[in-house]
N, C-alpha and C. Protein backbone atom coordinates (compact mmCIF):
# COMPACT_ATOMS: atom_id res chain seq x y z
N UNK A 1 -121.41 -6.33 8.02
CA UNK A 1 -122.17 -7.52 8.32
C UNK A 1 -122.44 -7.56 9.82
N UNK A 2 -123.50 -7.93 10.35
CA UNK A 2 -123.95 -8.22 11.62
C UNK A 2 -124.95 -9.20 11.97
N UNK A 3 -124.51 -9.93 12.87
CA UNK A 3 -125.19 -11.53 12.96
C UNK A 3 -126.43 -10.80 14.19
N UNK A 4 -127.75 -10.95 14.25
CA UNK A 4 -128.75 -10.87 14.88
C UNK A 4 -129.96 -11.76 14.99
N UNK A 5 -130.32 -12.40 16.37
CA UNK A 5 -130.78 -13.40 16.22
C UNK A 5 -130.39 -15.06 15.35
N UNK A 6 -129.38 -14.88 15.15
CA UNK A 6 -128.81 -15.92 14.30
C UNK A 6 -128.85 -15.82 12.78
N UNK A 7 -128.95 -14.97 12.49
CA UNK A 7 -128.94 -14.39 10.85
C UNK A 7 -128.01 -13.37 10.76
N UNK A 8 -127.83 -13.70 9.58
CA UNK A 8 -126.67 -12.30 9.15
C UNK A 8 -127.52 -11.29 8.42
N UNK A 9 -127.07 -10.18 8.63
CA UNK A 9 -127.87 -8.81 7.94
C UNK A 9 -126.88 -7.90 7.43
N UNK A 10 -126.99 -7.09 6.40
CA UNK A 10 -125.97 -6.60 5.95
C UNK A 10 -126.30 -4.74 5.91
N UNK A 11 -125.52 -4.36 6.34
CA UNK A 11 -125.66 -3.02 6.12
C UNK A 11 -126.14 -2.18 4.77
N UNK A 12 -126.77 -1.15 4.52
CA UNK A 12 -127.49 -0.66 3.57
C UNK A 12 -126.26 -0.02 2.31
N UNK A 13 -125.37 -0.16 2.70
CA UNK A 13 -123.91 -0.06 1.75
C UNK A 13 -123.81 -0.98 1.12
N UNK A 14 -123.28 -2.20 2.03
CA UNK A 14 -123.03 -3.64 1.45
C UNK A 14 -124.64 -4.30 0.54
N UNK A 15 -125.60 -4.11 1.13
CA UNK A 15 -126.34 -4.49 0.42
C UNK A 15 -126.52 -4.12 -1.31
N UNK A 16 -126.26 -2.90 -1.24
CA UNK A 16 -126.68 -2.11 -2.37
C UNK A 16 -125.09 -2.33 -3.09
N UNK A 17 -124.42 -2.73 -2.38
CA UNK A 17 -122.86 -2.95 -3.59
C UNK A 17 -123.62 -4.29 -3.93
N UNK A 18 -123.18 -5.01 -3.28
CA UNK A 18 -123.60 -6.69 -3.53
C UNK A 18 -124.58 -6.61 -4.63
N UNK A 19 -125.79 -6.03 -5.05
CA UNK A 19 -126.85 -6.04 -5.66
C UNK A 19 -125.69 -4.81 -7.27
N UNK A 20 -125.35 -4.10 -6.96
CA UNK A 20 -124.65 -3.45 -8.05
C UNK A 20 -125.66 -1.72 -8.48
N UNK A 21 -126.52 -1.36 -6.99
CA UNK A 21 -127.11 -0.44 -7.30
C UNK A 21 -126.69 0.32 -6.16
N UNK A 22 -127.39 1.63 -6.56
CA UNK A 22 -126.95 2.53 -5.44
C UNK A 22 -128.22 2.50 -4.02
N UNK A 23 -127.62 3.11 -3.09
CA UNK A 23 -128.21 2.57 -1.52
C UNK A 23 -129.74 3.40 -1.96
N UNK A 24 -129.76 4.58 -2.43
CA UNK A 24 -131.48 5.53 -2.22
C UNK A 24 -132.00 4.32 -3.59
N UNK A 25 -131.12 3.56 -4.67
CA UNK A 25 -132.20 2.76 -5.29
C UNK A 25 -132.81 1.88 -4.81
N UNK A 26 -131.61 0.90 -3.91
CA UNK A 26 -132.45 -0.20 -3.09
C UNK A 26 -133.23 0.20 -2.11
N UNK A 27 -132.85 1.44 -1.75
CA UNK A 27 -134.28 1.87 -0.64
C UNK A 27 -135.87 1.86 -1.59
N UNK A 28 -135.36 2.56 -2.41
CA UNK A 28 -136.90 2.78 -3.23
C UNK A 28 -137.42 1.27 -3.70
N UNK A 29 -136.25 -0.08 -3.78
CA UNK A 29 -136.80 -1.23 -4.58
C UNK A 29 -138.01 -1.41 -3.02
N UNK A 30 -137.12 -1.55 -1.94
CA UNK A 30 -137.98 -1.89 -1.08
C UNK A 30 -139.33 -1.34 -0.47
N UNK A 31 -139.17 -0.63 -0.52
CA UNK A 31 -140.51 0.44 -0.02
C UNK A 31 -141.56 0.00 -1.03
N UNK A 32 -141.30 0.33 -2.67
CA UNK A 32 -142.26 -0.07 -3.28
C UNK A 32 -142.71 -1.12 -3.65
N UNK A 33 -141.69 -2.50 -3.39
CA UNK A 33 -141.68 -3.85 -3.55
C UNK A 33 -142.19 -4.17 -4.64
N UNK A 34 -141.09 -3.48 -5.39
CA UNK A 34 -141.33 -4.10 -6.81
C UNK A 34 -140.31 -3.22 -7.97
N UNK A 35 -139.68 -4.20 -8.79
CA UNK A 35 -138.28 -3.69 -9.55
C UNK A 35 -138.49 -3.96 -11.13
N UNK A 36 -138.34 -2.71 -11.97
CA UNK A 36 -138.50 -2.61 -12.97
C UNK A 36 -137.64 -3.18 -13.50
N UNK A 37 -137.27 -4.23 -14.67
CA UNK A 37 -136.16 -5.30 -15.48
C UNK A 37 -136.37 -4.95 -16.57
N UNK A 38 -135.95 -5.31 -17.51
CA UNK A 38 -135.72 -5.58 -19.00
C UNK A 38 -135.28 -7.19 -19.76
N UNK A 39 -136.52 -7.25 -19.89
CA UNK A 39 -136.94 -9.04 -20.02
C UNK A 39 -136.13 -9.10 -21.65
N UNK A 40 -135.43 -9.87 -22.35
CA UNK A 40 -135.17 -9.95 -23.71
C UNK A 40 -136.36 -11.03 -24.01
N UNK A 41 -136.61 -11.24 -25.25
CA UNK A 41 -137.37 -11.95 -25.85
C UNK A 41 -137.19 -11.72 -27.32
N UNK A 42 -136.63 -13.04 -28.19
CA UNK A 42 -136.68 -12.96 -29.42
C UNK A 42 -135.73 -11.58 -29.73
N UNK A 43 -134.39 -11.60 -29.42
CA UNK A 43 -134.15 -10.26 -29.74
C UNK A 43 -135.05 -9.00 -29.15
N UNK A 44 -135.96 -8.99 -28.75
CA UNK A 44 -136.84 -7.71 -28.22
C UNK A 44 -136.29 -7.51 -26.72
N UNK A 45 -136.56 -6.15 -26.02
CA UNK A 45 -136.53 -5.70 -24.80
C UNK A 45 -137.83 -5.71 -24.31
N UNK A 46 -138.18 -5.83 -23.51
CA UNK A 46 -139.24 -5.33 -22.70
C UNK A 46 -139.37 -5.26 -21.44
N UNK A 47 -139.96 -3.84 -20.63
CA UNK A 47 -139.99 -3.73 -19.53
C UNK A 47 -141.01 -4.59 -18.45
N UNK A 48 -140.79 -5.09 -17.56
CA UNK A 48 -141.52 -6.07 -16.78
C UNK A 48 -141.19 -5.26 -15.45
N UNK A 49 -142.64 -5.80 -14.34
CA UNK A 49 -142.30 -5.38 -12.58
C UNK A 49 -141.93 -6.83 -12.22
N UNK A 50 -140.96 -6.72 -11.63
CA UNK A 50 -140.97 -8.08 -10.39
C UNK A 50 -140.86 -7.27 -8.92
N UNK A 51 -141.34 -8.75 -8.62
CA UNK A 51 -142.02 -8.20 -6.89
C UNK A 51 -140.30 -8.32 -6.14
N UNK A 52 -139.90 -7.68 -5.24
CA UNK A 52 -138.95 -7.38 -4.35
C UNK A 52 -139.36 -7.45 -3.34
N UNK A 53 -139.19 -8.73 -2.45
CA UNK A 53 -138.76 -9.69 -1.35
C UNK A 53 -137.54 -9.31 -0.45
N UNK A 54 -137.47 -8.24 -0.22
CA UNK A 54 -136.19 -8.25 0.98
C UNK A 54 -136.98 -7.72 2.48
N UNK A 55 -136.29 -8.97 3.71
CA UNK A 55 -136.09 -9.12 4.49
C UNK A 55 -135.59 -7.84 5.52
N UNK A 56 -135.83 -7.34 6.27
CA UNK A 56 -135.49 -5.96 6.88
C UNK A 56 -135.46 -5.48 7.71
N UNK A 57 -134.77 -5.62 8.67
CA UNK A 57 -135.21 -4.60 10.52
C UNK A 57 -134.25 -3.64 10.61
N UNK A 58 -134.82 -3.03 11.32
CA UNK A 58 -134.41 -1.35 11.99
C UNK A 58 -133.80 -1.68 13.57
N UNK A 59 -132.48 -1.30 13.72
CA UNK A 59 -132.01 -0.95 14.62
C UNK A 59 -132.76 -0.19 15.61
N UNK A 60 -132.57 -0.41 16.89
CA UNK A 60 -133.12 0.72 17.77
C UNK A 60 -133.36 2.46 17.76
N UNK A 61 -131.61 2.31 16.84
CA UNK A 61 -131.47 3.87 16.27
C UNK A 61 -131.92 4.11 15.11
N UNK A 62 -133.18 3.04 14.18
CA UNK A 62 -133.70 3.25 13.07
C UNK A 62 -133.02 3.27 11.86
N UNK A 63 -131.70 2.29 11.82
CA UNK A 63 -130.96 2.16 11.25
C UNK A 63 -131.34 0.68 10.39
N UNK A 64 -131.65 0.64 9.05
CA UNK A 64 -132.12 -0.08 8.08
C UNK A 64 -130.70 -1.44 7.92
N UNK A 65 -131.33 -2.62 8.59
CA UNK A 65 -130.40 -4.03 8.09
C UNK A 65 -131.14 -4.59 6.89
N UNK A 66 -130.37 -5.17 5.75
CA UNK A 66 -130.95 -6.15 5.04
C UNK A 66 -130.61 -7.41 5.46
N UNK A 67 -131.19 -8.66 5.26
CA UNK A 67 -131.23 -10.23 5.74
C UNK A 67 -130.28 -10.51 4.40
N UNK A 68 -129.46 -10.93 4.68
CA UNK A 68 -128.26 -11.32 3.02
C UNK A 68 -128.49 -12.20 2.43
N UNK A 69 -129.81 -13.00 3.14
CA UNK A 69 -130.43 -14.16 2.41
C UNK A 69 -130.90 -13.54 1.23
N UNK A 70 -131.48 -12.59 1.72
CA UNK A 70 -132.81 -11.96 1.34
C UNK A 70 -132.05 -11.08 -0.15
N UNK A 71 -130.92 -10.14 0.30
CA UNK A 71 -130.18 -10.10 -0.83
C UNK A 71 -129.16 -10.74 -2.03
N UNK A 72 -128.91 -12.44 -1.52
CA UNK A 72 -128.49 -13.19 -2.43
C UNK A 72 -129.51 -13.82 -3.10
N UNK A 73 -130.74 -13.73 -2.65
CA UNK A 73 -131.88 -14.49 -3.65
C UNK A 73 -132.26 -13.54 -4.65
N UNK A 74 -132.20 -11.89 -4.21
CA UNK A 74 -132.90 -11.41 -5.33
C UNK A 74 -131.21 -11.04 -6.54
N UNK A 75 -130.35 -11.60 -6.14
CA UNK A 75 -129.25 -11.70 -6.86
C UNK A 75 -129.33 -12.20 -7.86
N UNK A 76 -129.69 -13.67 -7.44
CA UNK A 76 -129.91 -15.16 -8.34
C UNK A 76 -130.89 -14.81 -8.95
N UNK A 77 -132.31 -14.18 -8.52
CA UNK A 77 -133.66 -13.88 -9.37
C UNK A 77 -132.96 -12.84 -10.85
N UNK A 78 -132.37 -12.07 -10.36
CA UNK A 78 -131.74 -11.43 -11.36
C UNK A 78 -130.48 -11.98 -12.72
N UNK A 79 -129.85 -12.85 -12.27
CA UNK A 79 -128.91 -13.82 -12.65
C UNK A 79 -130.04 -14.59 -13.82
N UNK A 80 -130.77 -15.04 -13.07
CA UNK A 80 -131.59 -16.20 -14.00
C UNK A 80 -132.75 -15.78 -14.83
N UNK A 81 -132.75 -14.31 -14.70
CA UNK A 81 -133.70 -13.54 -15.40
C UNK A 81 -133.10 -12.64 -16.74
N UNK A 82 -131.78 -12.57 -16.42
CA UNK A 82 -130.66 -11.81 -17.55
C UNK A 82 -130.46 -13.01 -18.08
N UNK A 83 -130.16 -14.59 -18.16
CA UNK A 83 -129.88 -15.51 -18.83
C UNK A 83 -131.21 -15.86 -19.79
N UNK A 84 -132.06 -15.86 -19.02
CA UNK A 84 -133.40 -16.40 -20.03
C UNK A 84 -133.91 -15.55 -20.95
C-alpha cells in the first residue's frame, strides 16, 4: 500500500490478490477495459463484457499503482453481479 497525493494505491500484487486473480490477468482487465463474467439467468449461464474502471499511475520507474478505490468498487460490481 502507498498513500500518494492523498489516496491510497495498491501495488499490482495486492491488487490482483484482493480481486482473487492473477497480476498478467488484471493487467490484461485493464488495458482492454473490459471483463468477461458469467451472468446466471433462470438457471442459464451466459457470457457478458463489463467495462473495467480502474484508476492507475506509473511510478517514475514505470511501476503500475492501482487506486484501491478503484479496486474495491470493481469488487462490489462483482459481488452484486454473482448475487443477481
Amino acid at each position: 500500500m502507498k498513500l500518494m497525493d492523498g489516496e491510497v494505491y495498491l501495488s499490482p500484487l495486492e491488487a490482483s490478490a484482493k480481486l482473487g486473480v492473477s497480476y498478467k490477468t488484471l493487467q490484461r482487465w485493464v488495458e482492454a477495459g473490459v471483463v468477461n463474467t458469467w451472468v446466471g439467468t433462470n438457471g442459464n449461464r451466459r457470457r457478458e463484457l463489463k467495462p473495467v474502471k480502474i484508476e492507475m499511475r506509473y511510478t517514475p520507474t514505470g511501476y503500475r499503482l492501482y487506486k484501491q478505490k478503484s479496486i474495491e468498487q470493481l469488487c462490489e460490481d462483482f459481488a452484486s453481479a454473482s448475487a443477481a
